[in-house]
N, C-alpha and C. Protein backbone atom coordinates (compact mmCIF):
# COMPACT_ATOMS: atom_id res chain seq x y z
N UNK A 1 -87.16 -22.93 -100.83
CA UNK A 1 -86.04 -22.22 -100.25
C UNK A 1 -84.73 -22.77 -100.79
N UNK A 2 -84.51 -24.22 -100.85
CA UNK A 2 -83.71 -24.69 -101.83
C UNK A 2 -83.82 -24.71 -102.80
N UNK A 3 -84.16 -24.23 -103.66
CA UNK A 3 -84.27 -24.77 -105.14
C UNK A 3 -83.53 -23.52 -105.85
N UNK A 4 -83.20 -22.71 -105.20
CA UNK A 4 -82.29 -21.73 -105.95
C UNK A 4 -80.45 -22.08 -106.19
N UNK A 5 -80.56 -23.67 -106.13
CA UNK A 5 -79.39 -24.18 -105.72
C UNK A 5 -79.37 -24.86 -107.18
N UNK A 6 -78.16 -24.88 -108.40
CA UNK A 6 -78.34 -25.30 -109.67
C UNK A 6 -77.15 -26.76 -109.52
N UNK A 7 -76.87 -26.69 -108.66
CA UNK A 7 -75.37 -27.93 -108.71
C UNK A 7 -75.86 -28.71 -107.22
N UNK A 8 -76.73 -28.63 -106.65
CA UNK A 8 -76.58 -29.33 -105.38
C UNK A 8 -78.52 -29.61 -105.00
N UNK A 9 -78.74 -30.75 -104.49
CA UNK A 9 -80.09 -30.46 -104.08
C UNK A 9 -80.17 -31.02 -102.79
N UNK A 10 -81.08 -30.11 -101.57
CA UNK A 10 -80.87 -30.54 -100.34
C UNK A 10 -82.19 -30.96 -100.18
N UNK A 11 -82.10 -31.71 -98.62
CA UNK A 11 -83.09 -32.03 -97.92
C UNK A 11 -82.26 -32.71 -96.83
N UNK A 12 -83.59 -32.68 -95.98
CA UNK A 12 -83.21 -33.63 -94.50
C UNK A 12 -83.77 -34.76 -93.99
N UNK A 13 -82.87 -35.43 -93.83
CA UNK A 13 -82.73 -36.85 -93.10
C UNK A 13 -82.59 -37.10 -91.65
N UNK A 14 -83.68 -37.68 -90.76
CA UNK A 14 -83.17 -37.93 -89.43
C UNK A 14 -82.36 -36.81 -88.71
N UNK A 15 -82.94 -35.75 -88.78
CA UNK A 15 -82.25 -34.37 -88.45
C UNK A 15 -80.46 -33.90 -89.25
N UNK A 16 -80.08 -34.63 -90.46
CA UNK A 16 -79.27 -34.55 -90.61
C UNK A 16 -79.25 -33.51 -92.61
N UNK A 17 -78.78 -32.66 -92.60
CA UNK A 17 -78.78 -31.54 -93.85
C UNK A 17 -78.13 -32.55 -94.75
N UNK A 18 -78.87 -33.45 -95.68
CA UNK A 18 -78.44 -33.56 -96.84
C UNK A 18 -78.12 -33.70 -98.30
N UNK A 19 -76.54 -33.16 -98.76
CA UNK A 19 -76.44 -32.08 -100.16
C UNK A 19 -75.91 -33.61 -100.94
N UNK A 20 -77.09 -33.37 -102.11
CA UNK A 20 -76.55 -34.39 -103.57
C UNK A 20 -76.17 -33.61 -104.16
N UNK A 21 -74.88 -33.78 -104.42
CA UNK A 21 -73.96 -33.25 -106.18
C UNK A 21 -74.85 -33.74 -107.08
N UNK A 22 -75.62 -32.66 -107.96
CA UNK A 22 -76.40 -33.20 -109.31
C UNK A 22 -75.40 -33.51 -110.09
N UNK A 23 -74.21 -32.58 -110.64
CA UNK A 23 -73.24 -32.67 -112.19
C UNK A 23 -72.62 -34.37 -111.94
N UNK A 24 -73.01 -34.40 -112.97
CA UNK A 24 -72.17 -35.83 -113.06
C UNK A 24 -70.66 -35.65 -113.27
N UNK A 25 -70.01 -34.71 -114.34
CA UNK A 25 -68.76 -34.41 -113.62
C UNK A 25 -68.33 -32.70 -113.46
N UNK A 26 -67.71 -32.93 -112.59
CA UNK A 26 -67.19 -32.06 -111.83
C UNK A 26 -66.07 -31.73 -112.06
N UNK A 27 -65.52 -30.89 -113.66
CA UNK A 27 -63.98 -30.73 -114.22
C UNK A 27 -63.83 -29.23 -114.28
N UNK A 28 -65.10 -28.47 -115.13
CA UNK A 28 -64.48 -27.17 -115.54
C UNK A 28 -64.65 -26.27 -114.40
N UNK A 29 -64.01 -25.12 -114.62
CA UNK A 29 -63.42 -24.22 -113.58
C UNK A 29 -64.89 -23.36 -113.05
N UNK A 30 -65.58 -22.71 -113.85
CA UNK A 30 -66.96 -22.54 -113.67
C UNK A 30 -67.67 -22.83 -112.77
N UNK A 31 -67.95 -24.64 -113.05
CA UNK A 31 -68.68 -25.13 -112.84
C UNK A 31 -68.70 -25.53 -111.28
N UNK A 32 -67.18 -25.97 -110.57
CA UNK A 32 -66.21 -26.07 -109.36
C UNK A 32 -66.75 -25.27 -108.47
N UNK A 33 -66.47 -23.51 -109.21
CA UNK A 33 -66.72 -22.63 -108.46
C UNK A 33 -68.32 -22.15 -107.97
N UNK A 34 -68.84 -22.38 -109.12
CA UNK A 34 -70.60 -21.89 -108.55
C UNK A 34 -70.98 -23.35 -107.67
N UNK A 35 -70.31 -24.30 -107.55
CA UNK A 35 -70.63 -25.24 -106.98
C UNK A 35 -70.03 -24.85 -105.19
N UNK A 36 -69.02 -24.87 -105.36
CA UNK A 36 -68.60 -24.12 -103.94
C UNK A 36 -69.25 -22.68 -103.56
N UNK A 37 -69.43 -21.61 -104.24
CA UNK A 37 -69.95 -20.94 -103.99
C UNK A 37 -71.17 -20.89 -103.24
N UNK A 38 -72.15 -22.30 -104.05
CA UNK A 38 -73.68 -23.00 -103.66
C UNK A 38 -73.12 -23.67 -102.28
N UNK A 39 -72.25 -24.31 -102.14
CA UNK A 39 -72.05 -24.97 -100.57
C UNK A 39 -71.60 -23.86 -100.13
N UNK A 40 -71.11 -23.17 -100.14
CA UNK A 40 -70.80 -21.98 -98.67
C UNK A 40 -72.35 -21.35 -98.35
N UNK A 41 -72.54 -20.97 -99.50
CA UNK A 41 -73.94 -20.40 -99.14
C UNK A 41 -75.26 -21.06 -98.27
N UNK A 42 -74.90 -22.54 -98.71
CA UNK A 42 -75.72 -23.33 -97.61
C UNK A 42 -75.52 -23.62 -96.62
N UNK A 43 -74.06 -23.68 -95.84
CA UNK A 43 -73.51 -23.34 -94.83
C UNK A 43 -73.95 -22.54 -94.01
N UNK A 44 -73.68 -21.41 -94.72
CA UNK A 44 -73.95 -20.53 -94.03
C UNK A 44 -75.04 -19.49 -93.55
N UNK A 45 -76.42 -20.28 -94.15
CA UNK A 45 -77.50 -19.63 -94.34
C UNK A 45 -78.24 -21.48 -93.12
N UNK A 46 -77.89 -22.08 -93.31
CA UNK A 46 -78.30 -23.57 -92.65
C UNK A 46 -77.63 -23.43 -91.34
N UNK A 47 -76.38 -23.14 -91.20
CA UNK A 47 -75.44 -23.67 -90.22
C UNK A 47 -75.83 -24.80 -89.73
N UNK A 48 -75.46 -25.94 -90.16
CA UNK A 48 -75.76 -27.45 -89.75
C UNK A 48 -75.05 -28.07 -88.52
N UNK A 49 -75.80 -28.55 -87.99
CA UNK A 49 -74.79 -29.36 -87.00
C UNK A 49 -74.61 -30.52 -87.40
N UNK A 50 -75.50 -31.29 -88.41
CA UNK A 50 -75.04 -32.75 -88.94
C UNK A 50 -75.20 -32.46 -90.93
N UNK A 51 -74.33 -32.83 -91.60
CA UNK A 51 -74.13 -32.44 -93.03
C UNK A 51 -73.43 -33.25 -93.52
N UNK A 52 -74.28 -33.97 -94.52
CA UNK A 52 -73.84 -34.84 -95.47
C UNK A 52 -73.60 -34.84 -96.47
N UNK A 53 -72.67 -34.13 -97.53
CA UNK A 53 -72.33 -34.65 -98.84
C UNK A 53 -72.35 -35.80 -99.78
N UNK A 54 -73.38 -36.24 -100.57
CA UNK A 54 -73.66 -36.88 -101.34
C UNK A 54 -73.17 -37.20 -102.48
N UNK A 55 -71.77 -38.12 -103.08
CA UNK A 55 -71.17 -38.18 -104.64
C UNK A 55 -71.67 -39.14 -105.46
N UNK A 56 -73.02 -39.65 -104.98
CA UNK A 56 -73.74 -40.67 -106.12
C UNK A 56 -73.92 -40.75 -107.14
N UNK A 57 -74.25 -39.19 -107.46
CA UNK A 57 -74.20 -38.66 -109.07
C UNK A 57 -73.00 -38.63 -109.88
N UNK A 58 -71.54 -38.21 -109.38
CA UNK A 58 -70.96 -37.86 -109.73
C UNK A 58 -69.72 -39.23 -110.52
N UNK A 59 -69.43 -38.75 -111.39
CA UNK A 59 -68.79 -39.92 -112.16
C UNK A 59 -67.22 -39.15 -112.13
N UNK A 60 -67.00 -37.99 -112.71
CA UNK A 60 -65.54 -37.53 -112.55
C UNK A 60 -65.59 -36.32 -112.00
N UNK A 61 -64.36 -35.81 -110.96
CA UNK A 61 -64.46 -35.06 -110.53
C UNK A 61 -63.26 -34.49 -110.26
N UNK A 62 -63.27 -33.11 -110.03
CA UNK A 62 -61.45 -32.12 -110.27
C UNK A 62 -61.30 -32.29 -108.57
N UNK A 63 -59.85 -32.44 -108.85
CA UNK A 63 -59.57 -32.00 -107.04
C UNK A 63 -60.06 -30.39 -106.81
N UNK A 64 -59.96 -29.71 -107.29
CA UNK A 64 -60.76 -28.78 -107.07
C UNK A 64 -61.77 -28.18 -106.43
N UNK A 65 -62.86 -29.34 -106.16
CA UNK A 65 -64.15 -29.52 -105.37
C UNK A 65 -63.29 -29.52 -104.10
N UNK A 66 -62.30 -30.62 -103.62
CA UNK A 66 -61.71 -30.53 -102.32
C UNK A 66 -61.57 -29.11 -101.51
N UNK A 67 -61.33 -27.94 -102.21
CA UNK A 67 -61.22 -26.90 -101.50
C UNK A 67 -62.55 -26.92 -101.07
N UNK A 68 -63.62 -26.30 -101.84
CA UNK A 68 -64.57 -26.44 -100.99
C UNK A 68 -65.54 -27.31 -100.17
N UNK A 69 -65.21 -28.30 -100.14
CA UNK A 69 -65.04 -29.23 -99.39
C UNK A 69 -64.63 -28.93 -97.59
N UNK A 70 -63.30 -28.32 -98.31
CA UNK A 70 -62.67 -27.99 -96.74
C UNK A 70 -63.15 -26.74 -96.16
N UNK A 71 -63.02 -25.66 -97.52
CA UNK A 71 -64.13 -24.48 -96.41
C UNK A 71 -65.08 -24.81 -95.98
N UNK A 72 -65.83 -25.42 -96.23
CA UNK A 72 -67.47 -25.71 -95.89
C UNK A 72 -67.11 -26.46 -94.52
N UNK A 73 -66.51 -27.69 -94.61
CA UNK A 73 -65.92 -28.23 -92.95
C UNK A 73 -65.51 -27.29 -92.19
N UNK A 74 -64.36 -26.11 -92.19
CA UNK A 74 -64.46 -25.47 -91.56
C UNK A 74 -64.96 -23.93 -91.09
N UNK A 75 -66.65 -24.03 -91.99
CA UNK A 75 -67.57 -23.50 -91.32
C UNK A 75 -68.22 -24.11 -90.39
N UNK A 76 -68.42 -25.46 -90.81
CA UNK A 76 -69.67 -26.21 -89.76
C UNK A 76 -68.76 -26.74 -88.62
N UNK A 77 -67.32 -26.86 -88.49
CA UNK A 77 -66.96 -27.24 -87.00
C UNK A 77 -66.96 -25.74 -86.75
N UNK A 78 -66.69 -24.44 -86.77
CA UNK A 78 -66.71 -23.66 -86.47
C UNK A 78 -68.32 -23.18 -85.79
N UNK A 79 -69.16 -23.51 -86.26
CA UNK A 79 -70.20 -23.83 -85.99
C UNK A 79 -70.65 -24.82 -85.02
N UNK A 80 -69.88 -25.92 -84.67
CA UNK A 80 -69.66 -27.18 -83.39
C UNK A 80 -70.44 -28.50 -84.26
N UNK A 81 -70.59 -28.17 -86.02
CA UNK A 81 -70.87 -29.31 -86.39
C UNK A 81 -70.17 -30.02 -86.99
N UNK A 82 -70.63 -31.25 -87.94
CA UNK A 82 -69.85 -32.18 -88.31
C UNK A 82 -70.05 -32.40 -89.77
N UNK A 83 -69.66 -32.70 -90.75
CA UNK A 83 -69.47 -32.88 -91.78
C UNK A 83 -69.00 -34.32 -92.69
N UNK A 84 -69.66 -34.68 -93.23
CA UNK A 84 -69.16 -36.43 -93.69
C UNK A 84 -70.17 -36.55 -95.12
N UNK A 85 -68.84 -37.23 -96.10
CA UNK A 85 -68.94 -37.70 -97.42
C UNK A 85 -69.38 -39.25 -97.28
N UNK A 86 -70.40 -38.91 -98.54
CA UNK A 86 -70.34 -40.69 -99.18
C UNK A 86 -70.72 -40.56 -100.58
N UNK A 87 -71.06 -41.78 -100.98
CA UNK A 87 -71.44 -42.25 -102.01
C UNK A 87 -70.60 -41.99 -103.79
N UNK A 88 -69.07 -42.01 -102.84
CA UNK A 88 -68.17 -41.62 -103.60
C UNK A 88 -68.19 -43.01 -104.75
N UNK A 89 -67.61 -43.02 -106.05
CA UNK A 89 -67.09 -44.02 -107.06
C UNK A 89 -65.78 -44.35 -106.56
N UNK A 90 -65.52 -45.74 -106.74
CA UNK A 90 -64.09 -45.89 -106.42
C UNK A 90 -63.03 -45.15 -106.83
N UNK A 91 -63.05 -44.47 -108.22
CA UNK A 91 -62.05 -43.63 -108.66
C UNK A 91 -61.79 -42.43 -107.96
N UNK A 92 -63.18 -41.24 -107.53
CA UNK A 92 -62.71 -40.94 -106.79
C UNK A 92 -62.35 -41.23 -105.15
N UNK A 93 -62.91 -41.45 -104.85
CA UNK A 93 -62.73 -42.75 -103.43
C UNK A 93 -60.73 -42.94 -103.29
N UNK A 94 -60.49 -43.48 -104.01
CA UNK A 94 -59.01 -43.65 -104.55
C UNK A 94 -58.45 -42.33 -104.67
N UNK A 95 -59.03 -41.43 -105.50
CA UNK A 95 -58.16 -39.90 -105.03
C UNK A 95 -58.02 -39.88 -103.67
N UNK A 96 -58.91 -39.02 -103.17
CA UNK A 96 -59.08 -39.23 -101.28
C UNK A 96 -58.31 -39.91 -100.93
N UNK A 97 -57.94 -40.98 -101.01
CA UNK A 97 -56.94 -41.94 -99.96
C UNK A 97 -55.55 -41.65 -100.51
N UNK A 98 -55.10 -41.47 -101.77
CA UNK A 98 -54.42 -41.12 -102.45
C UNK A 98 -53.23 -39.53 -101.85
N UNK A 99 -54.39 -38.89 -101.37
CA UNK A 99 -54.07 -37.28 -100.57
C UNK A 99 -54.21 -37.31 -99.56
N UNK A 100 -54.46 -38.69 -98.68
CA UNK A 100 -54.48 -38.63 -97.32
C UNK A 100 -55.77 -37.84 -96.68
N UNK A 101 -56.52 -37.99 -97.59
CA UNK A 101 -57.68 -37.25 -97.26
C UNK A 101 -59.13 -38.60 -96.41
N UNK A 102 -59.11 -39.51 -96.69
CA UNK A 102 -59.92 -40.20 -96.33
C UNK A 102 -60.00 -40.78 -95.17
N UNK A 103 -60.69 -41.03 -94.35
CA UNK A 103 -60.49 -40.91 -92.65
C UNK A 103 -59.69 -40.25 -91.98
N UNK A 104 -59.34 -39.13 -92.76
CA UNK A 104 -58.35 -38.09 -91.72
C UNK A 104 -58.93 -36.60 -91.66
N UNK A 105 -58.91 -36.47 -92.68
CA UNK A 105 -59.51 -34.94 -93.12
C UNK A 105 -61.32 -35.03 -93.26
N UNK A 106 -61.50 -35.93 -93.77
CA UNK A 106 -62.81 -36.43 -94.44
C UNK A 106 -63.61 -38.11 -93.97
N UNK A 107 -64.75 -37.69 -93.07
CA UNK A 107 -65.09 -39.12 -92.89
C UNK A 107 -65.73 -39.62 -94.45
N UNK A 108 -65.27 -40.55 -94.88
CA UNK A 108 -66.22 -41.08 -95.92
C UNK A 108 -66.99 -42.56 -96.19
N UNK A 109 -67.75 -42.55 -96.47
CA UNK A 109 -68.92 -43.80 -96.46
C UNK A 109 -69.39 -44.19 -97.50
N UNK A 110 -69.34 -45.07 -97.54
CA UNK A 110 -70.32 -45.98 -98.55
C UNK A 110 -71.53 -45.91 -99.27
N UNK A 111 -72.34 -45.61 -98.51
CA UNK A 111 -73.94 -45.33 -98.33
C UNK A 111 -73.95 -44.30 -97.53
N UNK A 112 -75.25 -43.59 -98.07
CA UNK A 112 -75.91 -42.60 -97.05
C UNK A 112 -76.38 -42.46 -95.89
N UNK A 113 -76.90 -44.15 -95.83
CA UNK A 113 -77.36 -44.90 -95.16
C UNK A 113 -76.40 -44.77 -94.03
N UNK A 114 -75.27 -45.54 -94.67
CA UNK A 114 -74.05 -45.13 -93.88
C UNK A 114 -73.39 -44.24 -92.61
N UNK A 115 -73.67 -43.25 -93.32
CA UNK A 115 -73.28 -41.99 -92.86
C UNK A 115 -74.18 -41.19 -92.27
N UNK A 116 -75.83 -41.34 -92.37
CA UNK A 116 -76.36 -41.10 -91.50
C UNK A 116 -76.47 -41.72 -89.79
N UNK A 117 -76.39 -42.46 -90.28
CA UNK A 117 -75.88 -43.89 -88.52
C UNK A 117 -74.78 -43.51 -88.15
N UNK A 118 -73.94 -43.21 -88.82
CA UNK A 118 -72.55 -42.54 -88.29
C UNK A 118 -72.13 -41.32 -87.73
N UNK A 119 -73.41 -40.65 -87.45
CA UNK A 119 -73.41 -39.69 -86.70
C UNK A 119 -73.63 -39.44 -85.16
């Protein structure tokens, strides 16, 4: 049922939906968009109440992803769920805090590990 997903691969954890970014980077315009396109669609076909974003793979990445990022959050609180990043690289890690995005807009974690306990 997942596997029609070319930029993201899911599964679940401890009742919690969670999406690994395969692309290692995340620049051209294309690539951004079928990637957001793939998270709304899992959104909204899942409606999660616990959803984890996974950036382990990812080495560079466009602010770009941030939009969908934020639609997808505000499907799943719209939904009464919750939404939380990890396994960011410090570089991007450093964007995020950079835009005021990191513990404000975006819980983000360390580990998956992490962020599954943090729910």
């Amino acid at each position: 049922m997942w596997s029609e997903y070319q930029h993201l691969t899911v599964r679940r954890a401890d009742g919690v939906l969670v999406v690994e970014l395969i692309d290692p980077k995340l620049f051209d315009t294309a690539t951004v968009t079928q990637l957001q396109d793939e998270l709304l669609l899992l959104v909204d076909t899942e409606r999660p109440s616990k959803m984890i974003v996974d950036f382990g793979r990812v080495v560079h990445c466009s602010t770009a992803v941030i939009n969908g990022l934020l639609r997808a959050k505000k499907r799943i609180l719209a939904n009464g769920g919750q939404l939380k990043l990890c396994g960011m690289s410090s570089g991007i890690r450093d964007a995020y805090k950079m835009l005021n995005l990191d513990g404000t807009v975006f819980q983000i974690y360390d580990t998956l590990e992490a962020a599954v306990l943090a729910f």
